[in-house]
ModelCIF file with pLDDT and N, C-alpha, C, O atoms, coordinates in Angstrom:
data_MODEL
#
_entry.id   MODEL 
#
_entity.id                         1 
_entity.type                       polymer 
_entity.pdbx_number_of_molecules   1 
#
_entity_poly.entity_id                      1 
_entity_poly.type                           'polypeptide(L)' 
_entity_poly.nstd_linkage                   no 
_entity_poly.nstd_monomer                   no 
_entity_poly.pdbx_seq_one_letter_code       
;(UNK)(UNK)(UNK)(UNK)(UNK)(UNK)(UNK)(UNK)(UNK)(UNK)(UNK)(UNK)(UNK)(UNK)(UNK)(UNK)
(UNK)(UNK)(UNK)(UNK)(UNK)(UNK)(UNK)(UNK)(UNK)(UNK)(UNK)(UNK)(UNK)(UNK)(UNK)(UNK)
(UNK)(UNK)(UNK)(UNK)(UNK)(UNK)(UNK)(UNK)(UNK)(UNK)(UNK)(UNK)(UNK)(UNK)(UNK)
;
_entity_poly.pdbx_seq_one_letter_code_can   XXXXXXXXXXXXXXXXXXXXXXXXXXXXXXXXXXXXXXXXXXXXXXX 
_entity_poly.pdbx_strand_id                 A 
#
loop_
_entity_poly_seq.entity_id 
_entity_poly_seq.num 
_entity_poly_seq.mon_id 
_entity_poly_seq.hetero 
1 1  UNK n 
1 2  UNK n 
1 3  UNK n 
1 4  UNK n 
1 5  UNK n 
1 6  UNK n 
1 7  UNK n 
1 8  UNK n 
1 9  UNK n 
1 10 UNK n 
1 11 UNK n 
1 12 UNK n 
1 13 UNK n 
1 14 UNK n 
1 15 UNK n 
1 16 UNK n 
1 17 UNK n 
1 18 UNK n 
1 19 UNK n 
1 20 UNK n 
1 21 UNK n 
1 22 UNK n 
1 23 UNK n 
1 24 UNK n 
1 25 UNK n 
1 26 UNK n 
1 27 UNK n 
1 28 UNK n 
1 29 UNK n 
1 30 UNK n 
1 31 UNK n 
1 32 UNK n 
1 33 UNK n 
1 34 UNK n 
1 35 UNK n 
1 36 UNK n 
1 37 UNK n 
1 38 UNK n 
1 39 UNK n 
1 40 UNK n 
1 41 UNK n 
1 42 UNK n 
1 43 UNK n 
1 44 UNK n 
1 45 UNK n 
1 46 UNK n 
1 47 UNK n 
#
_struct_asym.id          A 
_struct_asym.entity_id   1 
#
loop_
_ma_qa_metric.id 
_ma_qa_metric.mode 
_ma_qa_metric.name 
_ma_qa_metric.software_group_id 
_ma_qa_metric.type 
1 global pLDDT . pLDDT 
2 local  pLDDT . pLDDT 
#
_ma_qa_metric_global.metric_id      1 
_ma_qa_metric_global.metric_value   84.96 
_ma_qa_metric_global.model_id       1 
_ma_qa_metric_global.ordinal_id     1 
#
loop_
_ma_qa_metric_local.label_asym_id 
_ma_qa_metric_local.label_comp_id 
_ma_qa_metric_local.label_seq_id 
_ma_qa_metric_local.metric_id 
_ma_qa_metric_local.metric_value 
_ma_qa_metric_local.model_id 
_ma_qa_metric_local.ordinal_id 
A UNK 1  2 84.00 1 1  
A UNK 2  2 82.00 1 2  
A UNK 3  2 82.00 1 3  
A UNK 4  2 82.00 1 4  
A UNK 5  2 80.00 1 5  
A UNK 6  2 78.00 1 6  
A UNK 7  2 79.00 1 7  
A UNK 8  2 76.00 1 8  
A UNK 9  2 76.00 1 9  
A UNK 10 2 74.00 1 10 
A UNK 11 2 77.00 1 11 
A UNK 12 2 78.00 1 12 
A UNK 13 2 82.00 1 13 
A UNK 14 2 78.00 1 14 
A UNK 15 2 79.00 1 15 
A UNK 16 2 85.00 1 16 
A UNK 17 2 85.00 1 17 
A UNK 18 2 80.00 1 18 
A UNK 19 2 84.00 1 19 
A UNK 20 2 87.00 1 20 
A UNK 21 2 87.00 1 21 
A UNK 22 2 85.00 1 22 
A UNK 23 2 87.00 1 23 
A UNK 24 2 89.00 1 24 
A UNK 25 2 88.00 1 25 
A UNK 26 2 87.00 1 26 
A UNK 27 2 89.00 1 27 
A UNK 28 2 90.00 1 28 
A UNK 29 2 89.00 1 29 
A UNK 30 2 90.00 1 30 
A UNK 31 2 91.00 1 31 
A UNK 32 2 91.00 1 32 
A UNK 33 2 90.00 1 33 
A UNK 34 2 91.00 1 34 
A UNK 35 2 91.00 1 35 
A UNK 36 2 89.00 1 36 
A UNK 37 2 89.00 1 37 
A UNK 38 2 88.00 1 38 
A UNK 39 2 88.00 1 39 
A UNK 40 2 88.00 1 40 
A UNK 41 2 88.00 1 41 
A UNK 42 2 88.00 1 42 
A UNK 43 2 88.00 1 43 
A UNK 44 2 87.00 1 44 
A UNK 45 2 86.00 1 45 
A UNK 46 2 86.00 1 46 
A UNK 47 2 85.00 1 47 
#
loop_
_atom_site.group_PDB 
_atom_site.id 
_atom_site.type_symbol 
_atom_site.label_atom_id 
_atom_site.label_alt_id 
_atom_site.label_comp_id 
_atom_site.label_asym_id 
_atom_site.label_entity_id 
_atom_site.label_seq_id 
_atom_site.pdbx_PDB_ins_code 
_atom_site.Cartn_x 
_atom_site.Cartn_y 
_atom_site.Cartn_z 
_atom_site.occupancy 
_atom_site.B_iso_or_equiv 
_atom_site.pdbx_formal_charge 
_atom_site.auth_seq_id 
_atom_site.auth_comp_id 
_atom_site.auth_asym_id 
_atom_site.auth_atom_id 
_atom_site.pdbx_PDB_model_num 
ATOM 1   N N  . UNK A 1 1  ? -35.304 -59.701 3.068  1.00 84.00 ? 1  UNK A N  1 
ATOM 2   C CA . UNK A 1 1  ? -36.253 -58.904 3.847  1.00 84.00 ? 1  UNK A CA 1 
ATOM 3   C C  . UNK A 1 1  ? -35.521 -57.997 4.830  1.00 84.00 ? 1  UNK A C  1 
ATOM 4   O O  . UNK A 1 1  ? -35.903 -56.847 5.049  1.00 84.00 ? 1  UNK A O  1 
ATOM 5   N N  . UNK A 1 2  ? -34.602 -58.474 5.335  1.00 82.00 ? 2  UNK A N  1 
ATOM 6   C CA . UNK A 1 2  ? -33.703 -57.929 6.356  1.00 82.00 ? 2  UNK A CA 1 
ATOM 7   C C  . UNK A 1 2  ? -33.014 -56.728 5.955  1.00 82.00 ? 2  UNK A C  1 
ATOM 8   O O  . UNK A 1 2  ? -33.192 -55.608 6.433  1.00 82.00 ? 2  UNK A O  1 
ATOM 9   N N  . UNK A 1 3  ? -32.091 -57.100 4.899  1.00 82.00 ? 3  UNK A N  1 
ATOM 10  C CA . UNK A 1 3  ? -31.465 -55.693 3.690  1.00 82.00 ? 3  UNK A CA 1 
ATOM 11  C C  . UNK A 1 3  ? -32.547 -54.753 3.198  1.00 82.00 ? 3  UNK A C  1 
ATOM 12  O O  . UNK A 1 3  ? -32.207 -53.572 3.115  1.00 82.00 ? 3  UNK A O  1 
ATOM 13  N N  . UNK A 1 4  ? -33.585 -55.011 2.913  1.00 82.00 ? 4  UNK A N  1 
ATOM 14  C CA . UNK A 1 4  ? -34.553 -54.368 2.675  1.00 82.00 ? 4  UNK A CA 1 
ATOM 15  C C  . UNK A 1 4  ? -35.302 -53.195 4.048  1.00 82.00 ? 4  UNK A C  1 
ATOM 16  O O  . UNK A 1 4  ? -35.414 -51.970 4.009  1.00 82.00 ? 4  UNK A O  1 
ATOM 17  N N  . UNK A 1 5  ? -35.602 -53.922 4.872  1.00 80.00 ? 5  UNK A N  1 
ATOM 18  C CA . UNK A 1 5  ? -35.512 -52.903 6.368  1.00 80.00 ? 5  UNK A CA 1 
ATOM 19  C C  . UNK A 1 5  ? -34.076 -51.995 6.561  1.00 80.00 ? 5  UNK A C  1 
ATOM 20  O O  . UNK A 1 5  ? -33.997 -50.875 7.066  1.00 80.00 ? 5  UNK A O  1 
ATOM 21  N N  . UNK A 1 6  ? -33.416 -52.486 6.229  1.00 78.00 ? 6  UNK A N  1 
ATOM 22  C CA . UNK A 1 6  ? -31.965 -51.812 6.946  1.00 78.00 ? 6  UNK A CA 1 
ATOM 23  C C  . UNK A 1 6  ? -31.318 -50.805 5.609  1.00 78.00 ? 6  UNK A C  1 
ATOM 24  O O  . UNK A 1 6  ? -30.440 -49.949 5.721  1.00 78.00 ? 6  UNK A O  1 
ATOM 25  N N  . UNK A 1 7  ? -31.990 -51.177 4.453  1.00 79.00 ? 7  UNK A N  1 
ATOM 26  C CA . UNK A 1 7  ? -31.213 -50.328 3.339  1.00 79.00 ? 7  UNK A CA 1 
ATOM 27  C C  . UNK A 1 7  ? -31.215 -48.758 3.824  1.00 79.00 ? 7  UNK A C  1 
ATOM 28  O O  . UNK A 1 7  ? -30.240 -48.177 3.346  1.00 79.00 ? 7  UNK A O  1 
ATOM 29  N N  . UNK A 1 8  ? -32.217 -47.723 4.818  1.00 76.00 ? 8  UNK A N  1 
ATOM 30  C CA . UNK A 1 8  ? -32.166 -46.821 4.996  1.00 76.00 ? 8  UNK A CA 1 
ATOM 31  C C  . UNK A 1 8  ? -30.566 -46.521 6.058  1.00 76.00 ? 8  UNK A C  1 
ATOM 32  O O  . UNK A 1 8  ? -30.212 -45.357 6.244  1.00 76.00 ? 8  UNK A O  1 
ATOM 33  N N  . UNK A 1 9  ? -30.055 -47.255 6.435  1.00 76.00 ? 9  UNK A N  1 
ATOM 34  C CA . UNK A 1 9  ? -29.420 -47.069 7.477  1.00 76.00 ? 9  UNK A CA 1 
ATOM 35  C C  . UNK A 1 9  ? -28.329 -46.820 6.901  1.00 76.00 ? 9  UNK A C  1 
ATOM 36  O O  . UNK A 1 9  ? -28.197 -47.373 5.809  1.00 76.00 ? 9  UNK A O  1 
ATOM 37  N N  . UNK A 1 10 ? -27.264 -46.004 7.345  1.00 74.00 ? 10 UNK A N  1 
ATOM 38  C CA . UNK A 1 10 ? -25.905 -45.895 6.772  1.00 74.00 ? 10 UNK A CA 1 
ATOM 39  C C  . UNK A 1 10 ? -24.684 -46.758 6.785  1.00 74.00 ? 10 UNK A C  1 
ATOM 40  O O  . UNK A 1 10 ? -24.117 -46.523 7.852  1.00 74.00 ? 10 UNK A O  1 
ATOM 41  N N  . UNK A 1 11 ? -24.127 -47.497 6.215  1.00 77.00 ? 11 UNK A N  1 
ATOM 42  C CA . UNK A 1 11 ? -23.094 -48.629 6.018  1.00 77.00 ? 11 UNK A CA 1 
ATOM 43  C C  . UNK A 1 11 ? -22.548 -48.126 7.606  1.00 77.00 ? 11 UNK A C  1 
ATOM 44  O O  . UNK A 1 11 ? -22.452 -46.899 7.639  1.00 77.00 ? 11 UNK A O  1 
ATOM 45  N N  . UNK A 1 12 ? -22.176 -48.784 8.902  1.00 78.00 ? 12 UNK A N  1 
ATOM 46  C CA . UNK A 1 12 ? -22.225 -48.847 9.743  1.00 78.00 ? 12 UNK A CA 1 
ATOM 47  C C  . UNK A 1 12 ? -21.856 -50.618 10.588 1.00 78.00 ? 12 UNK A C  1 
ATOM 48  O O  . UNK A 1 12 ? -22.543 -51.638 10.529 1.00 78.00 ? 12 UNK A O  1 
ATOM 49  N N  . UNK A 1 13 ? -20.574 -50.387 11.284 1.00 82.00 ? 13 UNK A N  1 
ATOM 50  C CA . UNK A 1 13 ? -20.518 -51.370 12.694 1.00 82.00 ? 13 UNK A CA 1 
ATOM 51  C C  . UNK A 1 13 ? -22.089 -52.048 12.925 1.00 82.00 ? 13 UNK A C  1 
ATOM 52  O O  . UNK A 1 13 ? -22.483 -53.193 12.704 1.00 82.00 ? 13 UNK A O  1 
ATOM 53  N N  . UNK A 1 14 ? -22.809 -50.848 13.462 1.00 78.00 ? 14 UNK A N  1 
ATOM 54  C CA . UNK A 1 14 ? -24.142 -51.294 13.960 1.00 78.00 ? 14 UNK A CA 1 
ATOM 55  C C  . UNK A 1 14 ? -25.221 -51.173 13.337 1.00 78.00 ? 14 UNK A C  1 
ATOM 56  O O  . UNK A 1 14 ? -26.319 -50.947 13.847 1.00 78.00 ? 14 UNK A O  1 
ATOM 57  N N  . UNK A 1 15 ? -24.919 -51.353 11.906 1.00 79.00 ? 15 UNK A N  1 
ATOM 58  C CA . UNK A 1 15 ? -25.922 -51.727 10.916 1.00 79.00 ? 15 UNK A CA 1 
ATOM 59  C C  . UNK A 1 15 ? -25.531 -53.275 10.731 1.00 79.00 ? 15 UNK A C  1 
ATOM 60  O O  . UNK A 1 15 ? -26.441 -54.090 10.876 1.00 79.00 ? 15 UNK A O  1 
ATOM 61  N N  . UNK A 1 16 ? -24.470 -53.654 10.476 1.00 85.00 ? 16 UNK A N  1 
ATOM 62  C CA . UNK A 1 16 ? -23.976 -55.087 9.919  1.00 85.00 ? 16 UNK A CA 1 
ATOM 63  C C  . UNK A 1 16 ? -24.167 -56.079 11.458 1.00 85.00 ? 16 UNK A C  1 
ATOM 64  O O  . UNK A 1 16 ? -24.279 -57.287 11.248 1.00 85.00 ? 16 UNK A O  1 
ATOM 65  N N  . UNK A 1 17 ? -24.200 -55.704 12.696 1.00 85.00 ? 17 UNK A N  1 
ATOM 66  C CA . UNK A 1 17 ? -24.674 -56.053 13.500 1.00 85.00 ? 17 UNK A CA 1 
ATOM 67  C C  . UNK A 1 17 ? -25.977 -56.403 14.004 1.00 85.00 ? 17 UNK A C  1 
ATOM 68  O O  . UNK A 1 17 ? -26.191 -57.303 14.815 1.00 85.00 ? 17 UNK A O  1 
ATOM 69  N N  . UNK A 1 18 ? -27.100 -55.415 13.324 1.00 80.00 ? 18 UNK A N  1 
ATOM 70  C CA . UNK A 1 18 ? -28.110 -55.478 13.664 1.00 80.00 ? 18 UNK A CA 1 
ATOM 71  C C  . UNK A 1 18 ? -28.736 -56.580 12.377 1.00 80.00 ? 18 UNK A C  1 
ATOM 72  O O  . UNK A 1 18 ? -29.375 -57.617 12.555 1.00 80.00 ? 18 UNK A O  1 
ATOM 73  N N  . UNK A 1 19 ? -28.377 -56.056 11.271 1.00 84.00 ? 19 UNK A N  1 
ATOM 74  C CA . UNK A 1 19 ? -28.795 -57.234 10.138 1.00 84.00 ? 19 UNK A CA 1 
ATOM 75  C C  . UNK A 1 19 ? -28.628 -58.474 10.932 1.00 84.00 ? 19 UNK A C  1 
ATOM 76  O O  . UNK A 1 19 ? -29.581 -59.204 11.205 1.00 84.00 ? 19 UNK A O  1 
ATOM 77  N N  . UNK A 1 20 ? -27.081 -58.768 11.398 1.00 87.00 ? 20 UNK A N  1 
ATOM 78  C CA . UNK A 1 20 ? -27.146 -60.620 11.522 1.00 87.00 ? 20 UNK A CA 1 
ATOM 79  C C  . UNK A 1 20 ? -27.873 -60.830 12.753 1.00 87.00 ? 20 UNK A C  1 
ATOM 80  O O  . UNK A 1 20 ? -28.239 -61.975 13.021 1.00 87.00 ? 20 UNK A O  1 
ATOM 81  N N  . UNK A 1 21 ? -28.166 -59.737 13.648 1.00 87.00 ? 21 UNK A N  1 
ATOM 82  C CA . UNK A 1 21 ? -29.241 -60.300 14.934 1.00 87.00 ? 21 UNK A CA 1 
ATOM 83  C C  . UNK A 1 21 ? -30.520 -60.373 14.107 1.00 87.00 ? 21 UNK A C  1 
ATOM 84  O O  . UNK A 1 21 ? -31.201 -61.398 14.067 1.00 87.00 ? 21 UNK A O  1 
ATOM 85  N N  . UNK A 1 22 ? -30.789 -59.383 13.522 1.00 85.00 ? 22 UNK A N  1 
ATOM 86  C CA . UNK A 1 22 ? -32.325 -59.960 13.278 1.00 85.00 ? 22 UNK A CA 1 
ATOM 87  C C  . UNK A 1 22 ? -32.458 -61.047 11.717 1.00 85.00 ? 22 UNK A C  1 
ATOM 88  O O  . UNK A 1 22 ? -33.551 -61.311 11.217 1.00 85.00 ? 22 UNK A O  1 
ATOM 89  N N  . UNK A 1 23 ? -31.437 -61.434 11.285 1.00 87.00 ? 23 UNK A N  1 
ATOM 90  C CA . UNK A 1 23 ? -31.376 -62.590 10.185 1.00 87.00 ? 23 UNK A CA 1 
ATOM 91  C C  . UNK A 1 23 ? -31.536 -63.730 11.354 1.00 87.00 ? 23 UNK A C  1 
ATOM 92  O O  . UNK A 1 23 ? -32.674 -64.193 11.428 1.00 87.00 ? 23 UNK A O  1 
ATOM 93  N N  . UNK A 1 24 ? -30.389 -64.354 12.456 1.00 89.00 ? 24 UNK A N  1 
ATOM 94  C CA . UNK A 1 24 ? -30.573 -65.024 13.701 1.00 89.00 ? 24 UNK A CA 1 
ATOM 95  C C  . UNK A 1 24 ? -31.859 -65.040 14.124 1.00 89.00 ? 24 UNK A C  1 
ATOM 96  O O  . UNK A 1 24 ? -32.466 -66.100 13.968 1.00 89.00 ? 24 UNK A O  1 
ATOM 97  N N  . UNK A 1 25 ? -32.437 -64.107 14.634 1.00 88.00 ? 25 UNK A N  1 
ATOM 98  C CA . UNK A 1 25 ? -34.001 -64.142 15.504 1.00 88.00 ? 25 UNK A CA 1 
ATOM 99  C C  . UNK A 1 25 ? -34.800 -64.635 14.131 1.00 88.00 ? 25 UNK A C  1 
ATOM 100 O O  . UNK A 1 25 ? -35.401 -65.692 14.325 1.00 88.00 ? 25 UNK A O  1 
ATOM 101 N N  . UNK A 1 26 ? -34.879 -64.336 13.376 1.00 87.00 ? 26 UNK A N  1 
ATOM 102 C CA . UNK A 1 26 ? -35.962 -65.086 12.157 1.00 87.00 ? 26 UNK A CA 1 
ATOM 103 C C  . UNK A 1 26 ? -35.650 -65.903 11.834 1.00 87.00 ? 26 UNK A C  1 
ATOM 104 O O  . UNK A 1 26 ? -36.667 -66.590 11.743 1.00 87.00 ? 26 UNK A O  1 
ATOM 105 N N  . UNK A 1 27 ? -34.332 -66.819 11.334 1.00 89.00 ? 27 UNK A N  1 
ATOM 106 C CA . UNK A 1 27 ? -34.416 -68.238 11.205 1.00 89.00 ? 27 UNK A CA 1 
ATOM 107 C C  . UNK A 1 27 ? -34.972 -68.932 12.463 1.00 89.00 ? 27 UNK A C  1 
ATOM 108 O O  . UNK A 1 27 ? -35.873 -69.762 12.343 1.00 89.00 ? 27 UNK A O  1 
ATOM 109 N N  . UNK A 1 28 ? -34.485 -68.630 13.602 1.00 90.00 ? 28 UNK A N  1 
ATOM 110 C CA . UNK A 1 28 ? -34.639 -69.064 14.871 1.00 90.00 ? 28 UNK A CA 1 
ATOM 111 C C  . UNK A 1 28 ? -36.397 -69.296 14.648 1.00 90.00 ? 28 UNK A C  1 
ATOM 112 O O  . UNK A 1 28 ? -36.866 -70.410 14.416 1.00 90.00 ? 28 UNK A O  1 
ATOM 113 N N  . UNK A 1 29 ? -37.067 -68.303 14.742 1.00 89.00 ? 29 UNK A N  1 
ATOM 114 C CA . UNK A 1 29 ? -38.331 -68.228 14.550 1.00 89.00 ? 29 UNK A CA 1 
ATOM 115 C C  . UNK A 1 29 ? -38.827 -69.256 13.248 1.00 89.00 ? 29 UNK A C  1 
ATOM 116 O O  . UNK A 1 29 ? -39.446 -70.254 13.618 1.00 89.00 ? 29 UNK A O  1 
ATOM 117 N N  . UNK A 1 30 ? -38.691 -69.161 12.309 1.00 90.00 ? 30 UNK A N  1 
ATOM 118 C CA . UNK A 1 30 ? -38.359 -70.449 11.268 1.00 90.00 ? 30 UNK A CA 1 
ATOM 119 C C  . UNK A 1 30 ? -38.242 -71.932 11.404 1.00 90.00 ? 30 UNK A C  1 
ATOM 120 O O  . UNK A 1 30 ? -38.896 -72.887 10.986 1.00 90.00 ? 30 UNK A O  1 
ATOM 121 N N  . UNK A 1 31 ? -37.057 -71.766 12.218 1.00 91.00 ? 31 UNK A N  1 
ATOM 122 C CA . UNK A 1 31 ? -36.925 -73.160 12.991 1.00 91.00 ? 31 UNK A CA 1 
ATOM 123 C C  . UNK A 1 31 ? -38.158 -74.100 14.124 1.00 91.00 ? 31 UNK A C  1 
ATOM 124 O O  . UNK A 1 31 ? -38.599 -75.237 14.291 1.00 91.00 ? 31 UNK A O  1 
ATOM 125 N N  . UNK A 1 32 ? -38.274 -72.752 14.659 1.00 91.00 ? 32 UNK A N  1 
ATOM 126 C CA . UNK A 1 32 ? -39.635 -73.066 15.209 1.00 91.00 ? 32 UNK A CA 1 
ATOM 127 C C  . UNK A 1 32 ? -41.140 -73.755 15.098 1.00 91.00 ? 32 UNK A C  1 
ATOM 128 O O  . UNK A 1 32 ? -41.643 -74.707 15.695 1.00 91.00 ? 32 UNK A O  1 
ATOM 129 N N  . UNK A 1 33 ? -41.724 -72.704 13.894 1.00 90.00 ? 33 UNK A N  1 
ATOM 130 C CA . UNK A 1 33 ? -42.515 -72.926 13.439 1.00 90.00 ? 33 UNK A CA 1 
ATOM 131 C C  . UNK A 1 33 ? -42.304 -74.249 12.455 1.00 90.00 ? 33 UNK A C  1 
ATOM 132 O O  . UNK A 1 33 ? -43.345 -74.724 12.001 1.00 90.00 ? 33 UNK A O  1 
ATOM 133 N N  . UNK A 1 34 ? -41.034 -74.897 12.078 1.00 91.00 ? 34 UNK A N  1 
ATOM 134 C CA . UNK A 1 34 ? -41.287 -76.175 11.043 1.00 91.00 ? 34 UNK A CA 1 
ATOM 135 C C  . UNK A 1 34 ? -41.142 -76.876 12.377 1.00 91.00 ? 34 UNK A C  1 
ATOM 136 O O  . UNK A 1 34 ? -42.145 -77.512 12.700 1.00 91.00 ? 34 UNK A O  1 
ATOM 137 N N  . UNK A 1 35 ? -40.048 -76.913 13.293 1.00 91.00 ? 35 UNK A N  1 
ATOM 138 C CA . UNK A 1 35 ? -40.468 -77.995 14.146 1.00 91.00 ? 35 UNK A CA 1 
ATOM 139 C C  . UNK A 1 35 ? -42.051 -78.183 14.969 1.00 91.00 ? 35 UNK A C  1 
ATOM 140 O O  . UNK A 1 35 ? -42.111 -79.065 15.825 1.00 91.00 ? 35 UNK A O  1 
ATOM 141 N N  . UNK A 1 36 ? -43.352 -77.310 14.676 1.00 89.00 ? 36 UNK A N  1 
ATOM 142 C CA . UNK A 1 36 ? -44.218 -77.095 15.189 1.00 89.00 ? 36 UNK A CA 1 
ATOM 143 C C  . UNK A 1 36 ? -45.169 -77.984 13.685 1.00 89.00 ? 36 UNK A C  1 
ATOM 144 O O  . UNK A 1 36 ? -46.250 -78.535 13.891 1.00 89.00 ? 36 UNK A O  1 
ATOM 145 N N  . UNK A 1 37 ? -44.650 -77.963 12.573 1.00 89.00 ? 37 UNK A N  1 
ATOM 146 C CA . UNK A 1 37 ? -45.155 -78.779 11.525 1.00 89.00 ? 37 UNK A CA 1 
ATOM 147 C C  . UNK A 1 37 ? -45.923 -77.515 10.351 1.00 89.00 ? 37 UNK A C  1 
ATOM 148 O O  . UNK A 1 37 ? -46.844 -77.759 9.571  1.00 89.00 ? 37 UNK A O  1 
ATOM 149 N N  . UNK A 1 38 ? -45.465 -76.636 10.471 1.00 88.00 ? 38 UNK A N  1 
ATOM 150 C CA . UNK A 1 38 ? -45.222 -75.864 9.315  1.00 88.00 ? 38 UNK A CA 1 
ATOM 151 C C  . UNK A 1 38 ? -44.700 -76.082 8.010  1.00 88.00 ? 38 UNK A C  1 
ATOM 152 O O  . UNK A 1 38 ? -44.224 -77.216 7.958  1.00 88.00 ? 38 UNK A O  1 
ATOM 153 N N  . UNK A 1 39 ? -44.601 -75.524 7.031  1.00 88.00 ? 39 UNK A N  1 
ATOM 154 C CA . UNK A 1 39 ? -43.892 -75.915 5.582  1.00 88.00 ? 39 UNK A CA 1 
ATOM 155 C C  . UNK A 1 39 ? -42.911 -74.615 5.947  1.00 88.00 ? 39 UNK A C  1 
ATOM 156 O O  . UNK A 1 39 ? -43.231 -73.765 6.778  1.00 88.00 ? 39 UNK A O  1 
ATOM 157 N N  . UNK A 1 40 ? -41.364 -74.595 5.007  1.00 88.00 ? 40 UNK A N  1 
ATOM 158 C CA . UNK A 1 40 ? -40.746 -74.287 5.100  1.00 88.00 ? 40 UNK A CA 1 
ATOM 159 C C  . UNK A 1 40 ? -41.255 -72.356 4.385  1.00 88.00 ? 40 UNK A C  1 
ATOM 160 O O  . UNK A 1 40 ? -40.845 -71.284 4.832  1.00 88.00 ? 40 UNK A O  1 
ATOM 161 N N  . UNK A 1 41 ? -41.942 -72.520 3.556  1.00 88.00 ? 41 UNK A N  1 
ATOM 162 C CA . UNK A 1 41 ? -42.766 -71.023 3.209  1.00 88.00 ? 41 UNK A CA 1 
ATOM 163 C C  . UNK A 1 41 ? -43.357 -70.499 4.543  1.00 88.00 ? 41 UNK A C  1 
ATOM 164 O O  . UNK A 1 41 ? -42.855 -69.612 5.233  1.00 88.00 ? 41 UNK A O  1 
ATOM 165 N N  . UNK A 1 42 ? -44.403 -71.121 4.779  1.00 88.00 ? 42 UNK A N  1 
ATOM 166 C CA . UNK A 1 42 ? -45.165 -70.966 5.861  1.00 88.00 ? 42 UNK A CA 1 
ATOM 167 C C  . UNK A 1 42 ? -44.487 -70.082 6.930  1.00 88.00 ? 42 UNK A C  1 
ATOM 168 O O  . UNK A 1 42 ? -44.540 -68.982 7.479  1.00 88.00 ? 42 UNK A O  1 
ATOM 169 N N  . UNK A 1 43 ? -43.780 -71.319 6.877  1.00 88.00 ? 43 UNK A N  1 
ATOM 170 C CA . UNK A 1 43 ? -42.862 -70.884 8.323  1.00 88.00 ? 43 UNK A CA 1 
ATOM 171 C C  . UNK A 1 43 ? -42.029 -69.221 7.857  1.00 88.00 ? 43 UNK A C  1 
ATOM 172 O O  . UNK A 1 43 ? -42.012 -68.303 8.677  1.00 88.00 ? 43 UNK A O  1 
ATOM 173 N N  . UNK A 1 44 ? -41.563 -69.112 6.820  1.00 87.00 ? 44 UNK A N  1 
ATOM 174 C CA . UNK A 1 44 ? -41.012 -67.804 6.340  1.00 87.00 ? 44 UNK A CA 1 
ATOM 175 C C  . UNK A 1 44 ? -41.561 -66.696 6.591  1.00 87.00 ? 44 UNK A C  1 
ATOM 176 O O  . UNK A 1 44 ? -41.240 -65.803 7.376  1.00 87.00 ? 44 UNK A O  1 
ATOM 177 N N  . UNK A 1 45 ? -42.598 -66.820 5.725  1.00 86.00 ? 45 UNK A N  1 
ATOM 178 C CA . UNK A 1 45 ? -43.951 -65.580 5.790  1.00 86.00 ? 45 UNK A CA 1 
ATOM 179 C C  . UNK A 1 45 ? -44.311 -65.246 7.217  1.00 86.00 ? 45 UNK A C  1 
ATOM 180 O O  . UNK A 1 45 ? -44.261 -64.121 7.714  1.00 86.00 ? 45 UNK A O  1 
ATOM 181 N N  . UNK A 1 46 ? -44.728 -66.507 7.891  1.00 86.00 ? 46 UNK A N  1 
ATOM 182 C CA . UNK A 1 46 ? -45.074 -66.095 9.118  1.00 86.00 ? 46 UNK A CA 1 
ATOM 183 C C  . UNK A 1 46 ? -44.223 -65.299 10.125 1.00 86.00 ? 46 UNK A C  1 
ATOM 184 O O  . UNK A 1 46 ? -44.712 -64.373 10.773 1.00 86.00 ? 46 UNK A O  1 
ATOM 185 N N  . UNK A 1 47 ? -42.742 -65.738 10.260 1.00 85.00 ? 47 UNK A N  1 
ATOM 186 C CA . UNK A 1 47 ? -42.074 -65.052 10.804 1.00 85.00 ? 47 UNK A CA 1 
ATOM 187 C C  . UNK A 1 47 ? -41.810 -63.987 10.238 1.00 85.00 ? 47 UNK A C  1 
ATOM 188 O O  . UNK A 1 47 ? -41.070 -63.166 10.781 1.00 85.00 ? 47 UNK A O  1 
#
């Protein structure tokens, strides 16, 4: 999903930067929602 947002961007320092912050903030968010008693989909989609 992440490569998919960012494919417009030009191979870039602060493209490969911004991918792994926002890969980080969505598992994070992920993590969340199963420790809240989500299913591991659930929790995907939603974030």
């Amino acid at each position: 999903y992440v490569n998919r947002l960012l494919r417009d961007f030009p191979d870039s320092e602060r493209k490969t930067q911004l991918t792994q912050d926002f890969i980080q903030d969505m598992e994070e968010m992920v993590s969340d929602y199963i420790e809240n008693g989500k299913t591991e989909e659930d929790a995907i989609n939603k974030a």
